[in-house]
Structures are given as C-alpha cells and as structure tokens.
N, C-alpha and C. Protein backbone atom coordinates (compact mmCIF):
# COMPACT_ATOMS: atom_id res chain seq x y z
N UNK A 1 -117.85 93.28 33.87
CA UNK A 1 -118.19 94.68 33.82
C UNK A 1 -116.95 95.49 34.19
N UNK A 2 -116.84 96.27 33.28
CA UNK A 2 -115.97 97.37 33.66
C UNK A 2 -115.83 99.19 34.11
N UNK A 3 -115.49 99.60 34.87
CA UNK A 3 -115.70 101.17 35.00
C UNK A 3 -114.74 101.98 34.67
N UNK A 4 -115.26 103.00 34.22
CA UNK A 4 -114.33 103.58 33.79
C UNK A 4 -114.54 105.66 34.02
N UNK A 5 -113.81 105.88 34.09
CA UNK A 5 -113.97 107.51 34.50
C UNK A 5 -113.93 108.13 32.85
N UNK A 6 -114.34 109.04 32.72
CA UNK A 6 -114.15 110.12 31.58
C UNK A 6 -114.79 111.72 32.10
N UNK A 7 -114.91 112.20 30.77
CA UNK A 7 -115.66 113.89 30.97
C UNK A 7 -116.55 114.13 29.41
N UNK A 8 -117.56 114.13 29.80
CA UNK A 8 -118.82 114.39 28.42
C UNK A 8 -118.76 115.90 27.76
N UNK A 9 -117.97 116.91 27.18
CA UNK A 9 -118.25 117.67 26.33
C UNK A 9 -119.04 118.07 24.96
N UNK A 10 -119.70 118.84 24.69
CA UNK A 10 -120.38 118.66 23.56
C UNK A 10 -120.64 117.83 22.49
N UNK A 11 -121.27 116.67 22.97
CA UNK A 11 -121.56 115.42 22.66
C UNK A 11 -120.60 114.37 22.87
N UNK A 12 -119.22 114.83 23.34
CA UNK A 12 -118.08 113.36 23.14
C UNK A 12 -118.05 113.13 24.58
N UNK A 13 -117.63 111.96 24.53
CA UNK A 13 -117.19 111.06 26.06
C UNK A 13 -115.57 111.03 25.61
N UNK A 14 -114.62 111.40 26.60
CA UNK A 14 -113.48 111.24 26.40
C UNK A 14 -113.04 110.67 27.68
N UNK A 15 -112.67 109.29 27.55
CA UNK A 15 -112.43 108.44 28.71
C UNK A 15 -110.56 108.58 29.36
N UNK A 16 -110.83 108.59 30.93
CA UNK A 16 -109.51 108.85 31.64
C UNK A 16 -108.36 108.08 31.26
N UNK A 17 -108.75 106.67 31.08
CA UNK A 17 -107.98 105.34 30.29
C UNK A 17 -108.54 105.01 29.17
N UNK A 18 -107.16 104.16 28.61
CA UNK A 18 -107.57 103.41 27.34
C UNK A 18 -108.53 102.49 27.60
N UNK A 19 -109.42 102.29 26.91
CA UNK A 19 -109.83 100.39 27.07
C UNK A 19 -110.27 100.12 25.45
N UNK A 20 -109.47 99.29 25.32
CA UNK A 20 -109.37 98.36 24.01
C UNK A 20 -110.23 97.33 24.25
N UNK A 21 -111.60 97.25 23.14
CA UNK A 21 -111.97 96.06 22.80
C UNK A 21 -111.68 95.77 21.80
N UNK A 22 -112.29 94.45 21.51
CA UNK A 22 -112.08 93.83 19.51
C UNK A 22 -113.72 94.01 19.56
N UNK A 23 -114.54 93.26 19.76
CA UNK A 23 -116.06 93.65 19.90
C UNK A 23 -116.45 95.04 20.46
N UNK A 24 -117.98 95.56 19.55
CA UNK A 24 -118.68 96.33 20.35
C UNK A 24 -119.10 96.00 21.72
N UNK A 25 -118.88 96.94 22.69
CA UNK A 25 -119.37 97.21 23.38
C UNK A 25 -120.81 97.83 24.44
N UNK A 26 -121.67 97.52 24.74
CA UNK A 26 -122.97 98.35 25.22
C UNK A 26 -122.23 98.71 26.62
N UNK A 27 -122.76 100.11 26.48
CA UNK A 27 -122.38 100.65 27.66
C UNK A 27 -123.51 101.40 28.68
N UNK A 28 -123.46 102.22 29.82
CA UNK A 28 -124.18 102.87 30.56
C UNK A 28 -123.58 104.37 30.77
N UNK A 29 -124.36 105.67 30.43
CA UNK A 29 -123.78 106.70 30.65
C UNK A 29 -124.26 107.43 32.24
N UNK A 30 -123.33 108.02 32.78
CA UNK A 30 -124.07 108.02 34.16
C UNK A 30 -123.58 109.78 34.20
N UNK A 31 -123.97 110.44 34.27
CA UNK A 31 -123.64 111.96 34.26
C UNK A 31 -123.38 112.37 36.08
N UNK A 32 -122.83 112.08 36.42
CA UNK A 32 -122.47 112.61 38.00
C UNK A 32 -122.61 113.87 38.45
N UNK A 33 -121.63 114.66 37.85
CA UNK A 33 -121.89 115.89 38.11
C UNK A 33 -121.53 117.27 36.92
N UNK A 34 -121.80 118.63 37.26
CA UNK A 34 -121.38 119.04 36.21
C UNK A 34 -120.09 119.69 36.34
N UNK A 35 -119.19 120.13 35.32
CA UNK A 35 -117.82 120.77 35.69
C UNK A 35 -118.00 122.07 35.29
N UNK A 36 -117.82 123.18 35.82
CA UNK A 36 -117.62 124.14 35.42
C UNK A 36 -116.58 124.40 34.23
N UNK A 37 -117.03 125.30 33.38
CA UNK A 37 -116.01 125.59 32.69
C UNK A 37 -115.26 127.08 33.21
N UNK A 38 -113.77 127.25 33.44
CA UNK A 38 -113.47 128.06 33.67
C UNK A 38 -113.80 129.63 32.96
N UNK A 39 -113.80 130.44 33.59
CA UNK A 39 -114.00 131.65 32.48
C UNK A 39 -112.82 132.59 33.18
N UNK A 40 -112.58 134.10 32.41
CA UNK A 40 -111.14 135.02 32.80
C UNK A 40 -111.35 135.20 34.24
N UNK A 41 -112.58 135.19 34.76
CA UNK A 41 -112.91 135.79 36.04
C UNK A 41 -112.69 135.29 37.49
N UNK A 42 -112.48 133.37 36.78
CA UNK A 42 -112.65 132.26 37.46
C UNK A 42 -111.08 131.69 37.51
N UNK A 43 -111.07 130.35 38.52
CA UNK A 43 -110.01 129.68 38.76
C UNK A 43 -109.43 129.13 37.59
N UNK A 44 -108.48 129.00 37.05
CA UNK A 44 -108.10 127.62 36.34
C UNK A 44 -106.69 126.59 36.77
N UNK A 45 -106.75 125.86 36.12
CA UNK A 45 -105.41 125.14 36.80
C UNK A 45 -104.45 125.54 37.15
N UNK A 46 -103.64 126.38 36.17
CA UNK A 46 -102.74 126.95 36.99
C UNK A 46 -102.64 127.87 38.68
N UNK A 47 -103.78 127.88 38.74
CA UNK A 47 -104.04 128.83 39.82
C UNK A 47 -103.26 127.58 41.42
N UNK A 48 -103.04 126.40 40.96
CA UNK A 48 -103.47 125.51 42.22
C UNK A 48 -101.56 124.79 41.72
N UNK A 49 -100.74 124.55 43.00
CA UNK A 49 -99.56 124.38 42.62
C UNK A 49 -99.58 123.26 43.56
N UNK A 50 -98.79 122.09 43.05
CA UNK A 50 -98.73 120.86 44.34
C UNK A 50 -97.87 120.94 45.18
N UNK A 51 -96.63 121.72 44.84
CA UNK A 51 -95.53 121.98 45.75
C UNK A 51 -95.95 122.60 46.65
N UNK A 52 -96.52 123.70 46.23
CA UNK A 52 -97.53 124.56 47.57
C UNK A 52 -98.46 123.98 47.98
N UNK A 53 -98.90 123.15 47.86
CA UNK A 53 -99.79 122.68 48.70
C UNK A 53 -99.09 121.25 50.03
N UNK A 54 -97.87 121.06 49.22
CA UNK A 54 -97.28 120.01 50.18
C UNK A 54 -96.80 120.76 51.18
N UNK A 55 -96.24 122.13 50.67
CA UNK A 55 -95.65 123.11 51.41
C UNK A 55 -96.35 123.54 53.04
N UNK A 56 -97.77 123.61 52.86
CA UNK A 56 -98.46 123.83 53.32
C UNK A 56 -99.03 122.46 54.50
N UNK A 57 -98.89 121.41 53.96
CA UNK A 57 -99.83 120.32 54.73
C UNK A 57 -97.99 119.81 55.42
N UNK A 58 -97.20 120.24 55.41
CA UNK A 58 -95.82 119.68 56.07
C UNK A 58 -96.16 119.29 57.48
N UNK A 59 -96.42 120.22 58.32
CA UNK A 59 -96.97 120.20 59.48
C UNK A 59 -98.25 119.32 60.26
N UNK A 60 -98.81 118.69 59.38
CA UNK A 60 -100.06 118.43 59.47
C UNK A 60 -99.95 117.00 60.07
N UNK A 61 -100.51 116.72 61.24
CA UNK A 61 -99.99 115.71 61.70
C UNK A 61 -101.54 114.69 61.66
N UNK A 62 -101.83 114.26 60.66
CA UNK A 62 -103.21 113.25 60.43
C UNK A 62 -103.29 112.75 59.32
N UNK A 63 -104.81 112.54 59.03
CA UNK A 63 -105.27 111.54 57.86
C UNK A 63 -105.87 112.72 56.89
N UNK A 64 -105.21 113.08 55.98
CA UNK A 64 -105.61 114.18 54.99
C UNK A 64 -107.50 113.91 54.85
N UNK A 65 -107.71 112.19 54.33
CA UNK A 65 -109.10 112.22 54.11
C UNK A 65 -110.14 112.10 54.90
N UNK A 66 -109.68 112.06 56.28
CA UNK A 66 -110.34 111.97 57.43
C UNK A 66 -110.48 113.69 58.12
N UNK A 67 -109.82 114.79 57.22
CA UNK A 67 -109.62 116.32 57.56
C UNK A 67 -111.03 116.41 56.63
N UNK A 68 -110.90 115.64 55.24
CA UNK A 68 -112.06 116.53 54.44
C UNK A 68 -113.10 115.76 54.43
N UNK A 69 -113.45 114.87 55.05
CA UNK A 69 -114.42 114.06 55.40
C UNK A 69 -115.51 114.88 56.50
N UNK A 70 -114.58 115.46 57.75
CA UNK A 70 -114.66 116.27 58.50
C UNK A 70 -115.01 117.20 58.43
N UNK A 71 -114.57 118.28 57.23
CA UNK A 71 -114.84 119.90 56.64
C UNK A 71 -116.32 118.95 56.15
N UNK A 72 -116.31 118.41 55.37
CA UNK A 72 -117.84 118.39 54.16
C UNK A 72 -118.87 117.73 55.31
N UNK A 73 -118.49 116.99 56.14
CA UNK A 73 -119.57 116.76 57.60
C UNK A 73 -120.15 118.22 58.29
N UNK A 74 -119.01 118.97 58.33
CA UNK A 74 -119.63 120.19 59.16
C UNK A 74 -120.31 121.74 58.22
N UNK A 75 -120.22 121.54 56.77
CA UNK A 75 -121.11 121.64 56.00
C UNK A 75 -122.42 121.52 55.89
C-alpha cells in the first residue's frame, strides 16, 4: 500500500508526487479537509515570505512544533 498526498478540484485529483504504475490501480479517496480558495479580499501566497519568517523565528530558542502544538492545545 501506498500514500500519497494530492488536492481534488473540480472533479480531478492532482497528486503531490509522481507514482508510476504499469497496472491499474484501485485506490481510496479520503477528502480531509477543505481549502479555501483565495479571493481579492483574502490571503494568497504571495502574502507569506520564508525569509521573513526565518527573520522572525532567529531568536527563538525551542522546538518550532512543540510552539504550535502548544498554540492549537490552548485553542
């Protein structure tokens, strides 16, 4: 068995990786969650920069996923 990530748009599955078979495949579709689609009003990618954000966590003296583990606990 294999897993694999993608994103479901108006009817297509467009998967994160390749995966090459020679045979069909049966698969399982599992819908997780939904994504917003951006609109003018809303965020989009560009809005979010990685340099700035390293810029920002320089100081930070811990476990980044043990910070947001923490925030979504006290949620």
């Amino acid at each position: 068995m294999v897993a694999l990530v993608g994103t479901y748009l108006n009817g297509y599955v467009k998967l994160d990786k390749e995966f090459i078979s020679s045979n069909p495949v049966k698969v399982i579709v599992t819908f997780l969650e939904e994504i917003p689609i951006p609109t003018e009003e809303g965020l989009s990618l560009s809005d979010f920069s990685f340099s700035e954000s390293q810029k920002n966590l320089e100081d930070f003296k811990g476990s980044f996923s043990d910070a947001v583990v923490e925030e979504r606990r006290e949620r």
